[in-house]
C-alpha atoms as a PDB file:
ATOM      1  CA  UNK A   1     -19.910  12.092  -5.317  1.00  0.00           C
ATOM      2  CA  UNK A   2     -23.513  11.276  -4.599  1.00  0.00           C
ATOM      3  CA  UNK A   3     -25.352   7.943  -6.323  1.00  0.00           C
ATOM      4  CA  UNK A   4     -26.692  10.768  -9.054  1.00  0.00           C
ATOM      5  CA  UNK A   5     -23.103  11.038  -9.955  1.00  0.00           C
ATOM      6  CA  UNK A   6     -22.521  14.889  -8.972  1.00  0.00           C
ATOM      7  CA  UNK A   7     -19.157  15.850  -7.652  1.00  0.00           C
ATOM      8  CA  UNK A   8     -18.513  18.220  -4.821  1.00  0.00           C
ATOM      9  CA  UNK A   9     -16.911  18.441  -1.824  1.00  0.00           C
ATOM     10  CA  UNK A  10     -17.782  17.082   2.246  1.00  0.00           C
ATOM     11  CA  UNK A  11     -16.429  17.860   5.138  1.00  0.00           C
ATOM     12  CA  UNK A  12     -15.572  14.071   6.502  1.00  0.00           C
ATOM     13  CA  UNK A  13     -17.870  14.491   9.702  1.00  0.00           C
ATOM     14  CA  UNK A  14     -20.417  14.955   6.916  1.00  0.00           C
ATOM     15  CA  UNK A  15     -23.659  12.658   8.134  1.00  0.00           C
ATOM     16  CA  UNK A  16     -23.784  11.100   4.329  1.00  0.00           C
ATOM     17  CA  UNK A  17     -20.060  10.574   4.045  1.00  0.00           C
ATOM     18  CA  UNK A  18     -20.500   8.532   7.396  1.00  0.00           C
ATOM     19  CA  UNK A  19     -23.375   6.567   6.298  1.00  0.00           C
ATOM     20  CA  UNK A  20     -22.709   5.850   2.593  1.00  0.00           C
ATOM     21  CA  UNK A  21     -24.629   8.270   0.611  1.00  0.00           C
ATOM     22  CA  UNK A  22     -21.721  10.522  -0.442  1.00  0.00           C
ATOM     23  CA  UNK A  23     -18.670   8.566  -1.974  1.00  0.00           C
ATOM     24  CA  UNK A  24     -15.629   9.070  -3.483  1.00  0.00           C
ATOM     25  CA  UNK A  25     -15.144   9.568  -7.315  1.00  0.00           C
ATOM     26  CA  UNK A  26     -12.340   7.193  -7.615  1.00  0.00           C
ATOM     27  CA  UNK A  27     -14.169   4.162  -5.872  1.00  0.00           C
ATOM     28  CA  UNK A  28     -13.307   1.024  -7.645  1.00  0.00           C
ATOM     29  CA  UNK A  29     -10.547   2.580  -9.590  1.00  0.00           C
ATOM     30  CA  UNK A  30      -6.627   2.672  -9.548  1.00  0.00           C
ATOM     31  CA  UNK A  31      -3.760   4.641 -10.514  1.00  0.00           C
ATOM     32  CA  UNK A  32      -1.738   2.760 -13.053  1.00  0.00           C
ATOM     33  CA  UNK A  33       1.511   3.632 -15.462  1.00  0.00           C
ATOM     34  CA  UNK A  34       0.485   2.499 -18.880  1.00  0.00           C
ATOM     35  CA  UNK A  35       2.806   1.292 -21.798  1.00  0.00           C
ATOM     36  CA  UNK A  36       3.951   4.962 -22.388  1.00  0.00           C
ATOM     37  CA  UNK A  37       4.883   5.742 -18.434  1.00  0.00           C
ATOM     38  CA  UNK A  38       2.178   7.899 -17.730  1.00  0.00           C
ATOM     39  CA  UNK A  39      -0.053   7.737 -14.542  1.00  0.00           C
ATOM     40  CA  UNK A  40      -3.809   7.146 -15.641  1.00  0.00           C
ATOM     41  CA  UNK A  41      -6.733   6.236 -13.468  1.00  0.00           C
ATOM     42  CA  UNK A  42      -7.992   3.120 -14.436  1.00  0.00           C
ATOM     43  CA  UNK A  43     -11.133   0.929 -13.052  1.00  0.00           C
ATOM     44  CA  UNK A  44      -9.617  -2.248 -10.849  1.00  0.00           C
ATOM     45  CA  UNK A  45     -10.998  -4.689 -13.214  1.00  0.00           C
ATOM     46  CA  UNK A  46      -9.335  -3.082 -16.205  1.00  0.00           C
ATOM     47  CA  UNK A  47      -5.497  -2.987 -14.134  1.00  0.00           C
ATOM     48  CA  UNK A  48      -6.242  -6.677 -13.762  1.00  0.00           C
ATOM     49  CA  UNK A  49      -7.671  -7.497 -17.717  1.00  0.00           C
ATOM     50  CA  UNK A  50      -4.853  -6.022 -19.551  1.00  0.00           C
ATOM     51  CA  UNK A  51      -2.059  -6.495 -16.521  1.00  0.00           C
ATOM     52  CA  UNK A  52      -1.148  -3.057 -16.214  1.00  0.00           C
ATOM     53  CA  UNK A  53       0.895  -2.381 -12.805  1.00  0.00           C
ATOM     54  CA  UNK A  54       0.178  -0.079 -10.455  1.00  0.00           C
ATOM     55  CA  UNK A  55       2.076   3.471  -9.864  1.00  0.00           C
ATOM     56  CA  UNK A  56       4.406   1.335  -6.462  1.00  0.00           C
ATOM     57  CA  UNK A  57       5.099  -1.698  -9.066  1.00  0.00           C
ATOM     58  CA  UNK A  58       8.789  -2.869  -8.143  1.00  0.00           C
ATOM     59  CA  UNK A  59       9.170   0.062  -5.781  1.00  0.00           C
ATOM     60  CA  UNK A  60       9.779   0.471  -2.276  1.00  0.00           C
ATOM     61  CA  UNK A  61       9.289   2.825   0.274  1.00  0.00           C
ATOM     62  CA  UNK A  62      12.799   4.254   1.867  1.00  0.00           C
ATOM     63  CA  UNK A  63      14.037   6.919   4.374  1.00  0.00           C
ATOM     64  CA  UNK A  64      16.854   8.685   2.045  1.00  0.00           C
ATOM     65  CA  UNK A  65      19.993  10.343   3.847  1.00  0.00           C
ATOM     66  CA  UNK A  66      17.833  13.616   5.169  1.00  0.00           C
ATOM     67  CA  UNK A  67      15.094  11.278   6.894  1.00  0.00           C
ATOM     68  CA  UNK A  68      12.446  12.166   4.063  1.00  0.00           C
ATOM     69  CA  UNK A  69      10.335   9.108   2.522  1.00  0.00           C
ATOM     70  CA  UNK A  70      10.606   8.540  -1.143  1.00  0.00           C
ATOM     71  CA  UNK A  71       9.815   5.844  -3.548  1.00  0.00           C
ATOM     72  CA  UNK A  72      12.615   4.059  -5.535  1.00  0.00           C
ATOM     73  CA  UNK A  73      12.968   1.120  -7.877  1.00  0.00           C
ATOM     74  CA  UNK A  74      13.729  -1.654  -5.728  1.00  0.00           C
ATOM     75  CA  UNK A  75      16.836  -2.663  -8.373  1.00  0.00           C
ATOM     76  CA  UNK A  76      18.032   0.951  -6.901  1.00  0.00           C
ATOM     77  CA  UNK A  77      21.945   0.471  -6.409  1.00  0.00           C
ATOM     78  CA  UNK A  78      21.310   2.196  -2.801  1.00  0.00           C
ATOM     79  CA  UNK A  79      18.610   0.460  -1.421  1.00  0.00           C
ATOM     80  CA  UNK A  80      20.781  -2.337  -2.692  1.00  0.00           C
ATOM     81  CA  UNK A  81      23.608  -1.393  -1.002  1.00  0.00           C
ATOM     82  CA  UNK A  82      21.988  -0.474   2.532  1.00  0.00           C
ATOM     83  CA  UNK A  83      22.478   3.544   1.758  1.00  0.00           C
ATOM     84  CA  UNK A  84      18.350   3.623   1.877  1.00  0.00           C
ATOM     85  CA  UNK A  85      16.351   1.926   4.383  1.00  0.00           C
ATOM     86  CA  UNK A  86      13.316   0.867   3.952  1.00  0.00           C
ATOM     87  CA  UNK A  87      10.776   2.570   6.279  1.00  0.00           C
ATOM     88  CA  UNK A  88       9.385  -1.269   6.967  1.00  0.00           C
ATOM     89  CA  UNK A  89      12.773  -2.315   8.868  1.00  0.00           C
ATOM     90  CA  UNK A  90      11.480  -3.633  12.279  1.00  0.00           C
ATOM     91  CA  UNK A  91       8.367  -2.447  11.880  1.00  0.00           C
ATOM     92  CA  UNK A  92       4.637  -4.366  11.063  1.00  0.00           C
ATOM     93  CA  UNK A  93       1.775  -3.299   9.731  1.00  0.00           C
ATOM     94  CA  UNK A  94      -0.723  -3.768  12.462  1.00  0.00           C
ATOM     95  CA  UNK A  95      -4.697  -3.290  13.247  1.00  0.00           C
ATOM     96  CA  UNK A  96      -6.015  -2.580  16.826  1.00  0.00           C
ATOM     97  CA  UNK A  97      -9.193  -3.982  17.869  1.00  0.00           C
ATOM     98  CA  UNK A  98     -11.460  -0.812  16.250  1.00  0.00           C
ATOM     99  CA  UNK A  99      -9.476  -1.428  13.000  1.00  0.00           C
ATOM    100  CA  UNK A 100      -6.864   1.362  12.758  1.00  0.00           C
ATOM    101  CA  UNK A 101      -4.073   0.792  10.939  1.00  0.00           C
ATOM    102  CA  UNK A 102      -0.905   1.648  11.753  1.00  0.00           C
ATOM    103  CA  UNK A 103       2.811   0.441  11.561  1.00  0.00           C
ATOM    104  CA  UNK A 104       4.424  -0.445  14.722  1.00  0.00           C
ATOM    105  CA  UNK A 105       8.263  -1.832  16.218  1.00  0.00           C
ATOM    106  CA  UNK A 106       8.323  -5.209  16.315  1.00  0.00           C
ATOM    107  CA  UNK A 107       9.536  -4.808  20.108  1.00  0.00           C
ATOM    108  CA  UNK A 108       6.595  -2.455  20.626  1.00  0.00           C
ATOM    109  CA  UNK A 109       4.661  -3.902  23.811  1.00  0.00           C
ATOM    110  CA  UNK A 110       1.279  -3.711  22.131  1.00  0.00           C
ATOM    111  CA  UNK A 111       2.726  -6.179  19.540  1.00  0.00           C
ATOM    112  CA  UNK A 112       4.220  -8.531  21.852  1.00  0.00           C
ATOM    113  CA  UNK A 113       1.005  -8.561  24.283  1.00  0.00           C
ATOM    114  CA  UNK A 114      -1.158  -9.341  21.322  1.00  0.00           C
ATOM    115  CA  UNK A 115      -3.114  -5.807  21.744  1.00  0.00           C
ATOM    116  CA  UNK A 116      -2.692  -5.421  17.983  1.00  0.00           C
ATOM    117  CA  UNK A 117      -2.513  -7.981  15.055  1.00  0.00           C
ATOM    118  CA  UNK A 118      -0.900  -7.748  11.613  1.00  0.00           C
ATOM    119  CA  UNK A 119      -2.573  -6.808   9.073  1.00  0.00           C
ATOM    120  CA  UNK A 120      -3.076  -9.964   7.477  1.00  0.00           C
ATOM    121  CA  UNK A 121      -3.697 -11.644  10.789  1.00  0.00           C
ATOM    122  CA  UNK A 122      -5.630 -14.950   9.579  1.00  0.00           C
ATOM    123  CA  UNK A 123      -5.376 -14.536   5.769  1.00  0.00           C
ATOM    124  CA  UNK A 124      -3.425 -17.117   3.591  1.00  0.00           C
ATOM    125  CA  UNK A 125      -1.450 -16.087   0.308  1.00  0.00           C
ATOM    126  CA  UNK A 126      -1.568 -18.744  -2.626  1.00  0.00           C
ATOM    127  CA  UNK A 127       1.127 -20.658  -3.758  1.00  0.00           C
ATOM    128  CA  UNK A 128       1.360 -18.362  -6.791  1.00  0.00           C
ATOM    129  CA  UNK A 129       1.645 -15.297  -4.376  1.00  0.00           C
ATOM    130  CA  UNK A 130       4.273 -17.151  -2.502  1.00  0.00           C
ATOM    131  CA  UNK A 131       6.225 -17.850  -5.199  1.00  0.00           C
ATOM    132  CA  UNK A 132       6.443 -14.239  -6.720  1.00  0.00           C
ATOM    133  CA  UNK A 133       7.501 -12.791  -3.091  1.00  0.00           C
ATOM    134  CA  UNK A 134       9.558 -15.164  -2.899  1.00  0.00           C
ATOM    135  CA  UNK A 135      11.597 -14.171  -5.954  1.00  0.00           C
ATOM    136  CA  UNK A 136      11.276 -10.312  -5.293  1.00  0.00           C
ATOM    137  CA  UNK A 137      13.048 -11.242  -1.589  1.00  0.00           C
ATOM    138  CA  UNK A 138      15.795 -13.202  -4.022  1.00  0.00           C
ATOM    139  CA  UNK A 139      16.096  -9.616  -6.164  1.00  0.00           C
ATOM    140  CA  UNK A 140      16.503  -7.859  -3.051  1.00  0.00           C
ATOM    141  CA  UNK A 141      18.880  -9.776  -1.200  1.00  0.00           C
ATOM    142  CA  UNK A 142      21.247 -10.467  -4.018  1.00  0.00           C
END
């Protein structure tokens, strides 16, 4: 999308992608499930005015029996139960030093000789935030 508002397609080595000119249509919007269970697209301000949850809400990303990823409810009786693991085991979310993101083994020597950082390297959660992960590691454990 350009700043006129017409929608088309770039290549992503596109000159105005790179610099800014060309954006995406979506850009300060999010996917959420409203009060009916259907996926809508929603601006970020609206998900947080009327506390609608996004489309991962209280789901979790897991390798099922045949290796492929899926999303389940994290209440799932076989994530529960160990049957799924989630694709986070041992791993961290990590940036190098050009900003990549990636996830990486906790053993991985990168990790250990500081080469990359976590994700959140630096940044603080509130005590709110705390307390609601908190309680969703409680769900999961138990």
């Amino acid at each position: 999308m350009d700043k006129d508002g017409n929608c088309f397609r770039c290549k992503a080595n596109d000159p105005k992608w790179l610099n800014g000119e060309y954006f995406t249509s979506t850009t300060g919007k999010v996917v959420v499930v409203n009060e009916n269970g259907e996926k809508i697209l929603v601006l970020k301000e609206d998900k947080i005015k009327y506390n609608l949850h996004g489309i991962t809400y209280h789901k979790t990303l897991v390798f099922d029996k045949n290796n492929n990823k899926i999303f389940i409810d994290i209440d799932d009786p076989k994530f529960l139960s160990g049957e799924y693991i989630s694709i986070f085991k041992n791993k961290l979310p990590v940036k190098d030093k050009n900003g990549k993101c990636f996830l990486i083994d906790k053993n991985d020597e990168r990790y250990i000789r500081g080469e990359v950082k976590p994700v959140f390297y630096g940044h603080h959660h509130t005590k709110e935030t705390k307390q609601k992960l908190h309680e969703t590691y409680l769900k999961i454990k138990h």
